[in-house]
PDB file of N, CA and C in Angstrom:
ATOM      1  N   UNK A   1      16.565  46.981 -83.684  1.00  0.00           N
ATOM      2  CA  UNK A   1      16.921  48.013 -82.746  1.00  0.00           C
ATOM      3  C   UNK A   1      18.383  47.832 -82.376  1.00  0.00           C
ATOM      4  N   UNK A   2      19.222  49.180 -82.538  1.00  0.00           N
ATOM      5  CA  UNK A   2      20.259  49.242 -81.792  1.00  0.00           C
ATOM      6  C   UNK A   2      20.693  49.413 -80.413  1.00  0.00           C
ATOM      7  N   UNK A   3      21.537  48.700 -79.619  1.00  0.00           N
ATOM      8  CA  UNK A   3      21.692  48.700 -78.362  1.00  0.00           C
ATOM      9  C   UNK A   3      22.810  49.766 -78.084  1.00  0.00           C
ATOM     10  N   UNK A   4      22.983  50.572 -77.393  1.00  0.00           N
ATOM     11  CA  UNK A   4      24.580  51.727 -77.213  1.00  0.00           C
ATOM     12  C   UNK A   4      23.809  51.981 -75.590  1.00  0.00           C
ATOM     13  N   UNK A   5      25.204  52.560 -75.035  1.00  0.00           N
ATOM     14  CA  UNK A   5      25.445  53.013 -73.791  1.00  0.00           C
ATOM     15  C   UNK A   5      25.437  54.639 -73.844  1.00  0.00           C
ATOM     16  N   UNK A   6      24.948  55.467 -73.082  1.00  0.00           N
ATOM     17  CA  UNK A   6      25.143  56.696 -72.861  1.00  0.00           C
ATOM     18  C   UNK A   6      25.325  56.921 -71.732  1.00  0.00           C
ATOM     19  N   UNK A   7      26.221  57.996 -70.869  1.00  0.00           N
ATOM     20  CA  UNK A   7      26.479  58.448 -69.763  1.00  0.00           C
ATOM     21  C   UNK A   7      25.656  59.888 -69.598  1.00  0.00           C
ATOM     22  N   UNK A   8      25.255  60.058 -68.734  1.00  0.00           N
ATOM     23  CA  UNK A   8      24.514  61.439 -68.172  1.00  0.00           C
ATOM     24  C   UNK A   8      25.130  61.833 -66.586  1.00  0.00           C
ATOM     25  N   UNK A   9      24.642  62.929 -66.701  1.00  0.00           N
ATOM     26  CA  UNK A   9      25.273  63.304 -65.311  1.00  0.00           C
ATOM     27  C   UNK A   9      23.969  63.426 -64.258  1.00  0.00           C
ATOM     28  N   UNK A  10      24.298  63.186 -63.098  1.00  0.00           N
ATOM     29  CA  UNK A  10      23.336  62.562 -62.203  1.00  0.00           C
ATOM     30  C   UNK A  10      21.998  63.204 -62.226  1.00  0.00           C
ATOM     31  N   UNK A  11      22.377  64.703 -62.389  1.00  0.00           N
ATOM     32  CA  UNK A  11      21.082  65.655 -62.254  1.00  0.00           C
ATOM     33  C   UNK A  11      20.211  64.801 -63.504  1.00  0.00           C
ATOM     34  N   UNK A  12      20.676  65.084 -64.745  1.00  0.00           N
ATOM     35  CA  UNK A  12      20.029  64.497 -66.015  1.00  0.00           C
ATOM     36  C   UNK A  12      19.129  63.482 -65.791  1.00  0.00           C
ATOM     37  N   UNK A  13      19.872  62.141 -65.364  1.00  0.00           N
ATOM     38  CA  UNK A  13      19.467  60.890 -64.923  1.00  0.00           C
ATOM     39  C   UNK A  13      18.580  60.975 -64.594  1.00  0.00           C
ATOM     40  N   UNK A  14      18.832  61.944 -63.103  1.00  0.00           N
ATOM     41  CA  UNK A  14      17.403  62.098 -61.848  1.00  0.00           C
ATOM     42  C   UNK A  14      16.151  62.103 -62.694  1.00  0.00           C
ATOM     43  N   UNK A  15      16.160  62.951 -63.522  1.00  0.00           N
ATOM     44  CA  UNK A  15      15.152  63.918 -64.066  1.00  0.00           C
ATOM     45  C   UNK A  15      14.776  63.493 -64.999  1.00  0.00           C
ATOM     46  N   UNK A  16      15.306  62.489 -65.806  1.00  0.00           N
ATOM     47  CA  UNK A  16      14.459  61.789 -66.863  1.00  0.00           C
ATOM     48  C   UNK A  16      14.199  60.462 -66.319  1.00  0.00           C
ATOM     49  N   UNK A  17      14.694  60.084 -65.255  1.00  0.00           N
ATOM     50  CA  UNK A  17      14.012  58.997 -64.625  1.00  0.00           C
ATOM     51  C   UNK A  17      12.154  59.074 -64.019  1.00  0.00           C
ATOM     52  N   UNK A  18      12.815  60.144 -63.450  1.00  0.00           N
ATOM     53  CA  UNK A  18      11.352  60.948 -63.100  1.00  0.00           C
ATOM     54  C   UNK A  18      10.650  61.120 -63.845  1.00  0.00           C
ATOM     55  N   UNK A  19      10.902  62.102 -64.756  1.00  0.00           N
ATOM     56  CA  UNK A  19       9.105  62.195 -66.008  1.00  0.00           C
ATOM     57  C   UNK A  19       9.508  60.521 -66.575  1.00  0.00           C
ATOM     58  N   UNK A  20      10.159  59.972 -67.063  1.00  0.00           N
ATOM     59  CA  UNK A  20       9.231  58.838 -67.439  1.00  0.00           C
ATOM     60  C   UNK A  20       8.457  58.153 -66.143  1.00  0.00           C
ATOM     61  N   UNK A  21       8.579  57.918 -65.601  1.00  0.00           N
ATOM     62  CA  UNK A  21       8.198  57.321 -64.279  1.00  0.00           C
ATOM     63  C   UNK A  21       6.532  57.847 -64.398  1.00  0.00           C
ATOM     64  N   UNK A  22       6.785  59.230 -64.185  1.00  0.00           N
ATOM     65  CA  UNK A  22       5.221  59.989 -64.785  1.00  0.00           C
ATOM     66  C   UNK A  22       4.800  60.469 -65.510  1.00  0.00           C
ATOM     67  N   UNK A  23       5.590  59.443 -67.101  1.00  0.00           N
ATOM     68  CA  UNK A  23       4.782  58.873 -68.405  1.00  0.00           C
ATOM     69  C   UNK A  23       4.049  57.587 -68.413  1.00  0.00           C
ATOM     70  N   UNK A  24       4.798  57.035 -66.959  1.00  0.00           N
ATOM     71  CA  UNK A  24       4.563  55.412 -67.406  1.00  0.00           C
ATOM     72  C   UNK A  24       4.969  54.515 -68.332  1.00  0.00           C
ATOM     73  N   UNK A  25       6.880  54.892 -68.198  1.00  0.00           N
ATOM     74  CA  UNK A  25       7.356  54.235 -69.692  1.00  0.00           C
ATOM     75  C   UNK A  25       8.855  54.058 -68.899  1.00  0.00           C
ATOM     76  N   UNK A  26       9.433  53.364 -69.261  1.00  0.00           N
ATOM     77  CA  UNK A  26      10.810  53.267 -68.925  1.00  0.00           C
ATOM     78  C   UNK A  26      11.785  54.533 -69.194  1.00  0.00           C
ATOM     79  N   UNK A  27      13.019  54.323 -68.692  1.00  0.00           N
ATOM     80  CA  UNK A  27      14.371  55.618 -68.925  1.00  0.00           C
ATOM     81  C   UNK A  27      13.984  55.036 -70.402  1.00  0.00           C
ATOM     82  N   UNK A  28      14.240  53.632 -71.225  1.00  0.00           N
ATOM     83  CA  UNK A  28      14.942  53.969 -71.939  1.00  0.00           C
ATOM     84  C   UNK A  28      13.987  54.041 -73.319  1.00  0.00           C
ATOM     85  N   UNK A  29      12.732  54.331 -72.684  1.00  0.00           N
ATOM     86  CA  UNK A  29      11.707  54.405 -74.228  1.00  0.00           C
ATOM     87  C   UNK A  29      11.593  56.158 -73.627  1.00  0.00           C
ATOM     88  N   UNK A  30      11.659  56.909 -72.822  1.00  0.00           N
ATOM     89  CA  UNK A  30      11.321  58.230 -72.558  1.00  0.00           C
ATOM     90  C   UNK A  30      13.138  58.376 -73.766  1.00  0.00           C
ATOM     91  N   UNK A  31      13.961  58.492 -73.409  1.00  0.00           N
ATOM     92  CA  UNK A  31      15.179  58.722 -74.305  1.00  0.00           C
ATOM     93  C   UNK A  31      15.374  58.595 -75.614  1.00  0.00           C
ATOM     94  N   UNK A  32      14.179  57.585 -76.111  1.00  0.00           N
ATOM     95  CA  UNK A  32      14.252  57.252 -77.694  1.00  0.00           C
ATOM     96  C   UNK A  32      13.142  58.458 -77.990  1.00  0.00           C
ATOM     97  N   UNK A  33      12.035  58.385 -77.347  1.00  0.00           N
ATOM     98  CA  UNK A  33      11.221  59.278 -78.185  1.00  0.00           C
ATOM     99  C   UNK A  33      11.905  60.749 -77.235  1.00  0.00           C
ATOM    100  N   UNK A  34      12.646  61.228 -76.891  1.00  0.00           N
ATOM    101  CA  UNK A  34      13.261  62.396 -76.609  1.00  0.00           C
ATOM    102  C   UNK A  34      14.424  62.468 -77.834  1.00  0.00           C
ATOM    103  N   UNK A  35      14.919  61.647 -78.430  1.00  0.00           N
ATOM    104  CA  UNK A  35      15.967  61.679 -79.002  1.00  0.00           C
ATOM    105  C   UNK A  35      14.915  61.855 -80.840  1.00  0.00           C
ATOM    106  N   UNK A  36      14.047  61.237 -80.865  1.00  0.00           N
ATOM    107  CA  UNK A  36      12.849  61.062 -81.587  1.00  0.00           C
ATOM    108  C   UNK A  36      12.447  62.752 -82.004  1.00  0.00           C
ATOM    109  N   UNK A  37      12.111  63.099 -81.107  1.00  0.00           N
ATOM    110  CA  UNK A  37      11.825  64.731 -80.727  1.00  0.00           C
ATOM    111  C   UNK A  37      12.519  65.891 -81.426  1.00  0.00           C
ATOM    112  N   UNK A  38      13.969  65.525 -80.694  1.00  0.00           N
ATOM    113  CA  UNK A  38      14.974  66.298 -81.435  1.00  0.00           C
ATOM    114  C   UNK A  38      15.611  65.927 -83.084  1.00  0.00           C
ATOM    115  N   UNK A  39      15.088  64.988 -83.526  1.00  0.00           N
ATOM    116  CA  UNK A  39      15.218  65.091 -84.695  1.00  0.00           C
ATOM    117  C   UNK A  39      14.257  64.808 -85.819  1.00  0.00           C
ATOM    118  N   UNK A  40      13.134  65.432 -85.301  1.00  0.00           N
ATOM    119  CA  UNK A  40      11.769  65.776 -85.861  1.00  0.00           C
ATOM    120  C   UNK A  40      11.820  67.226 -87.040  1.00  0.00           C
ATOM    121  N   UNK A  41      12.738  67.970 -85.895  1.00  0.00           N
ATOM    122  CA  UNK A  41      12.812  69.233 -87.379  1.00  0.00           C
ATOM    123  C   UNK A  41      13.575  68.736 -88.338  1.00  0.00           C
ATOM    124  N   UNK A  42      14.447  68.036 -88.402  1.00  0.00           N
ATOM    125  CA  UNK A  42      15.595  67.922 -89.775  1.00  0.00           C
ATOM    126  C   UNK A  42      14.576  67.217 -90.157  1.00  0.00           C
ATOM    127  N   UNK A  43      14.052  65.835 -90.076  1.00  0.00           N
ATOM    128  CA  UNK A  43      12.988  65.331 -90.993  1.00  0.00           C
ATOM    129  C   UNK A  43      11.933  65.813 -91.589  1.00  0.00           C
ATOM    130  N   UNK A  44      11.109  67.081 -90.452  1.00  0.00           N
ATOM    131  CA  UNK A  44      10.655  67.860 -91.498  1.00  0.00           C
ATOM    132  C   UNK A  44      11.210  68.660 -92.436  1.00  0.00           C
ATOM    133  N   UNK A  45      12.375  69.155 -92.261  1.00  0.00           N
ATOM    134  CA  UNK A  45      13.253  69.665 -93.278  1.00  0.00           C
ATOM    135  C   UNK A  45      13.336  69.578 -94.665  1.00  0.00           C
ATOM    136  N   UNK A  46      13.510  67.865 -94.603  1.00  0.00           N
ATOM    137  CA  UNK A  46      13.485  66.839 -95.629  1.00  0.00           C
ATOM    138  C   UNK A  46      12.274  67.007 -96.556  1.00  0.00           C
ATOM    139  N   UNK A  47      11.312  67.290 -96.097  1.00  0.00           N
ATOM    140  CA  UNK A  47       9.952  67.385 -96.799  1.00  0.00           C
ATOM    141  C   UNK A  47       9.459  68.923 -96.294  1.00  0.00           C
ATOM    142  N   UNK A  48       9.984  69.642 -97.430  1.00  0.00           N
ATOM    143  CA  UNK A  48       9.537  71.118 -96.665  1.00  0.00           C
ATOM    144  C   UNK A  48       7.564  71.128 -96.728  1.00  0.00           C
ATOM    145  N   UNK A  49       7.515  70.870 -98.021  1.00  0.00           N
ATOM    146  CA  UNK A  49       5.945  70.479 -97.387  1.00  0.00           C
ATOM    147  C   UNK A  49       4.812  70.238 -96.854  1.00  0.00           C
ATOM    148  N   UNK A  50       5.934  69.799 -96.159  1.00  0.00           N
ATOM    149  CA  UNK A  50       4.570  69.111 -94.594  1.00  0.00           C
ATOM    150  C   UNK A  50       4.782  70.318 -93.856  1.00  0.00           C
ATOM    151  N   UNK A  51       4.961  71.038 -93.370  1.00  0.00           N
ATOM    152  CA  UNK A  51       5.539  72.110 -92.606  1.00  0.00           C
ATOM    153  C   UNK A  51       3.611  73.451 -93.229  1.00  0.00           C
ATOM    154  N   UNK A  52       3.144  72.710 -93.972  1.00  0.00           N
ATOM    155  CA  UNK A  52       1.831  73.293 -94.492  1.00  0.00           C
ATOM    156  C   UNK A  52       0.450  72.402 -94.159  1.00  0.00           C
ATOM    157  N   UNK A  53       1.387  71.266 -93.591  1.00  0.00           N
ATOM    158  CA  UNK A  53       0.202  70.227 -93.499  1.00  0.00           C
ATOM    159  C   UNK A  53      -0.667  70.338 -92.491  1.00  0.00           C
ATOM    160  N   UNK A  54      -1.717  70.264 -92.206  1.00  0.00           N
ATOM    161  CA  UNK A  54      -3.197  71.051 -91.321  1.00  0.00           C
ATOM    162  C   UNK A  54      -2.893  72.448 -90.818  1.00  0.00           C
ATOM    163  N   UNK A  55      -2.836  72.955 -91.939  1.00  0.00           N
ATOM    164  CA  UNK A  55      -2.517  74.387 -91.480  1.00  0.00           C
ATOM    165  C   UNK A  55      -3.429  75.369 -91.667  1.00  0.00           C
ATOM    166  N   UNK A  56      -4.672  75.374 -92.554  1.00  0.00           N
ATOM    167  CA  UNK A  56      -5.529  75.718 -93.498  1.00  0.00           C
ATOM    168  C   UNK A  56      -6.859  74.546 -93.112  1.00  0.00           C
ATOM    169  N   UNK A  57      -7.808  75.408 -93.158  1.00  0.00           N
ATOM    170  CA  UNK A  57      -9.210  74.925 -92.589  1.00  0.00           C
ATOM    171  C   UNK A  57      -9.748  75.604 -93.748  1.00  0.00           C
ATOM    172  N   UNK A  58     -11.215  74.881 -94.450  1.00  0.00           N
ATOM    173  CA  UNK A  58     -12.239  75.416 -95.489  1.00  0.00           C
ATOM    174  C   UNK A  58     -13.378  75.640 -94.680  1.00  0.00           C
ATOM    175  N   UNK A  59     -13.620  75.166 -93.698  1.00  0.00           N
ATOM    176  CA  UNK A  59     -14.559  75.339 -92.713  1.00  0.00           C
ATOM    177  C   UNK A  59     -16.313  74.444 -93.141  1.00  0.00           C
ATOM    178  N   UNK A  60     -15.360  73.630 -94.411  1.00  0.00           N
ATOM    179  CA  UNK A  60     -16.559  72.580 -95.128  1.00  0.00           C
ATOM    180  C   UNK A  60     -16.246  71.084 -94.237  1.00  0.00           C
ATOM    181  N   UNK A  61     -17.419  70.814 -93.358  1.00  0.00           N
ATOM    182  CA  UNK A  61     -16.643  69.300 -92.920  1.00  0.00           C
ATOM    183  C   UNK A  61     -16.869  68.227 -93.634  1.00  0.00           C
ATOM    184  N   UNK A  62     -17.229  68.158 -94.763  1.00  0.00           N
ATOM    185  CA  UNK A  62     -16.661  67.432 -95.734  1.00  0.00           C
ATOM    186  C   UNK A  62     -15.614  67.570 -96.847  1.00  0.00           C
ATOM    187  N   UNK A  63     -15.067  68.681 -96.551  1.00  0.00           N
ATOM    188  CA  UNK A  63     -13.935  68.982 -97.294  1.00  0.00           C
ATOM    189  C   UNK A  63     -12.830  67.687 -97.932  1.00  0.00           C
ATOM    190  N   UNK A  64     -13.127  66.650 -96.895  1.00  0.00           N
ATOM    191  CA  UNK A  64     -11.844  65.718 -97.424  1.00  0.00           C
ATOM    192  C   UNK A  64     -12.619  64.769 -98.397  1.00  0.00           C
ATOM    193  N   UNK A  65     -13.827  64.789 -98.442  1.00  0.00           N
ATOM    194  CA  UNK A  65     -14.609  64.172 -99.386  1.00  0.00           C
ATOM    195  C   UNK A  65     -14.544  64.583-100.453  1.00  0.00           C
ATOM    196  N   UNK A  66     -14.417  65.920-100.945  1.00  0.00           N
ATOM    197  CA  UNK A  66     -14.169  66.613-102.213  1.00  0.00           C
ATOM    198  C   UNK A  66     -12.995  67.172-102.336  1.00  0.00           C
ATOM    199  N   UNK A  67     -12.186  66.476-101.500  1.00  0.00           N
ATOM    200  CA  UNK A  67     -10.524  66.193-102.333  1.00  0.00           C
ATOM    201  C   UNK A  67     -10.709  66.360-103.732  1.00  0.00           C
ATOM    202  N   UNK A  68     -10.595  65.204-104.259  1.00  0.00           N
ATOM    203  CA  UNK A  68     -10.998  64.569-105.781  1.00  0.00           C
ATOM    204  C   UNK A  68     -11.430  66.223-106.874  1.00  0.00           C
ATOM    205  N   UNK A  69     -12.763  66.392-106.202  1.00  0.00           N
ATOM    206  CA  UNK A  69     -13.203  68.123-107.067  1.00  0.00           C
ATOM    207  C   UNK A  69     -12.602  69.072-106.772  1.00  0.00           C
ATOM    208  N   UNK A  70     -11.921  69.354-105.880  1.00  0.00           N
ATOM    209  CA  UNK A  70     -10.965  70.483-105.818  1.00  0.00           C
ATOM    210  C   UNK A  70     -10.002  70.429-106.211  1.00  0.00           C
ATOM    211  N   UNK A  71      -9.006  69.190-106.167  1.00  0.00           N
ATOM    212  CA  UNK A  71      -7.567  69.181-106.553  1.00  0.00           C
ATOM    213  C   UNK A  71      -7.472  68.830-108.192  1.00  0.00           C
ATOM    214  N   UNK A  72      -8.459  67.818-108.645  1.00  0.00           N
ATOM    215  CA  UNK A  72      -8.036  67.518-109.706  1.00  0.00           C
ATOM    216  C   UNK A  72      -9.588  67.745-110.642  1.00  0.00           C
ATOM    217  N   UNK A  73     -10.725  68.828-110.113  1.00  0.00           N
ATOM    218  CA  UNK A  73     -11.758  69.085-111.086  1.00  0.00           C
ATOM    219  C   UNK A  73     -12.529  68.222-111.719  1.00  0.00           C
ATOM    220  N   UNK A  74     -12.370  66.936-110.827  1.00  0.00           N
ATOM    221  CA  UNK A  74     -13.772  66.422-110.859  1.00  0.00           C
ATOM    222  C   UNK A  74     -14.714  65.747-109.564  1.00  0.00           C
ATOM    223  N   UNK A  75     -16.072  65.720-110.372  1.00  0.00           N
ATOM    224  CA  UNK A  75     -16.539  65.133-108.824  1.00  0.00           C
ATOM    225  C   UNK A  75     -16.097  63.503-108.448  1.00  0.00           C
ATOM    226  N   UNK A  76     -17.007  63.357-107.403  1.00  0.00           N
ATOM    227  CA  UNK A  76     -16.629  61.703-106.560  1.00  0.00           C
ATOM    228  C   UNK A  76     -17.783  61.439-107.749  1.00  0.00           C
ATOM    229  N   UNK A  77     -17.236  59.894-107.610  1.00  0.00           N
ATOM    230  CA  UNK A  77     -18.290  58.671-108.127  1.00  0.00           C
ATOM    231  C   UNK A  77     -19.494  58.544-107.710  1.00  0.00           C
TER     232      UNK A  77
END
């Protein structure tokens, strides 16, 4: 982990002091996964892909069991 300094202006401060406070997490783990957050779209970016991932229901709840026969046409063992 890298250590750096950031300045905010007081309102900011106030206010992310606060919701973490009522996350139950420190300023400075509420700031990583806020910073986490905002660069969630470029990584999905990276993998346009996933951007499809649970998007689509078969309405079979074993569907993930017959992965295997649907994708590649044969059955399970």
């Amino acid at each position: 982990m890298v250590r750096t300094q950031i300045s905010l202006d007081e309102r900011a401060y106030e206010e992310a002091k606060a919701e973490a406070a009522l996350q139950g997490i420190s300023l400075a783990e509420f700031l990583r996964r806020a910073v986490a957050a905002a660069l969630a779209p470029r990584r999905r970016a990276d993998r346009p892909w996933m951007r499809h991932a649970g998007t689509l229901a078969s309405g079979d709840p074993d569907a993930s069991t017959t992965v295997d026969e649907v994708v590649y046409g044969r059955g399970r063992p």
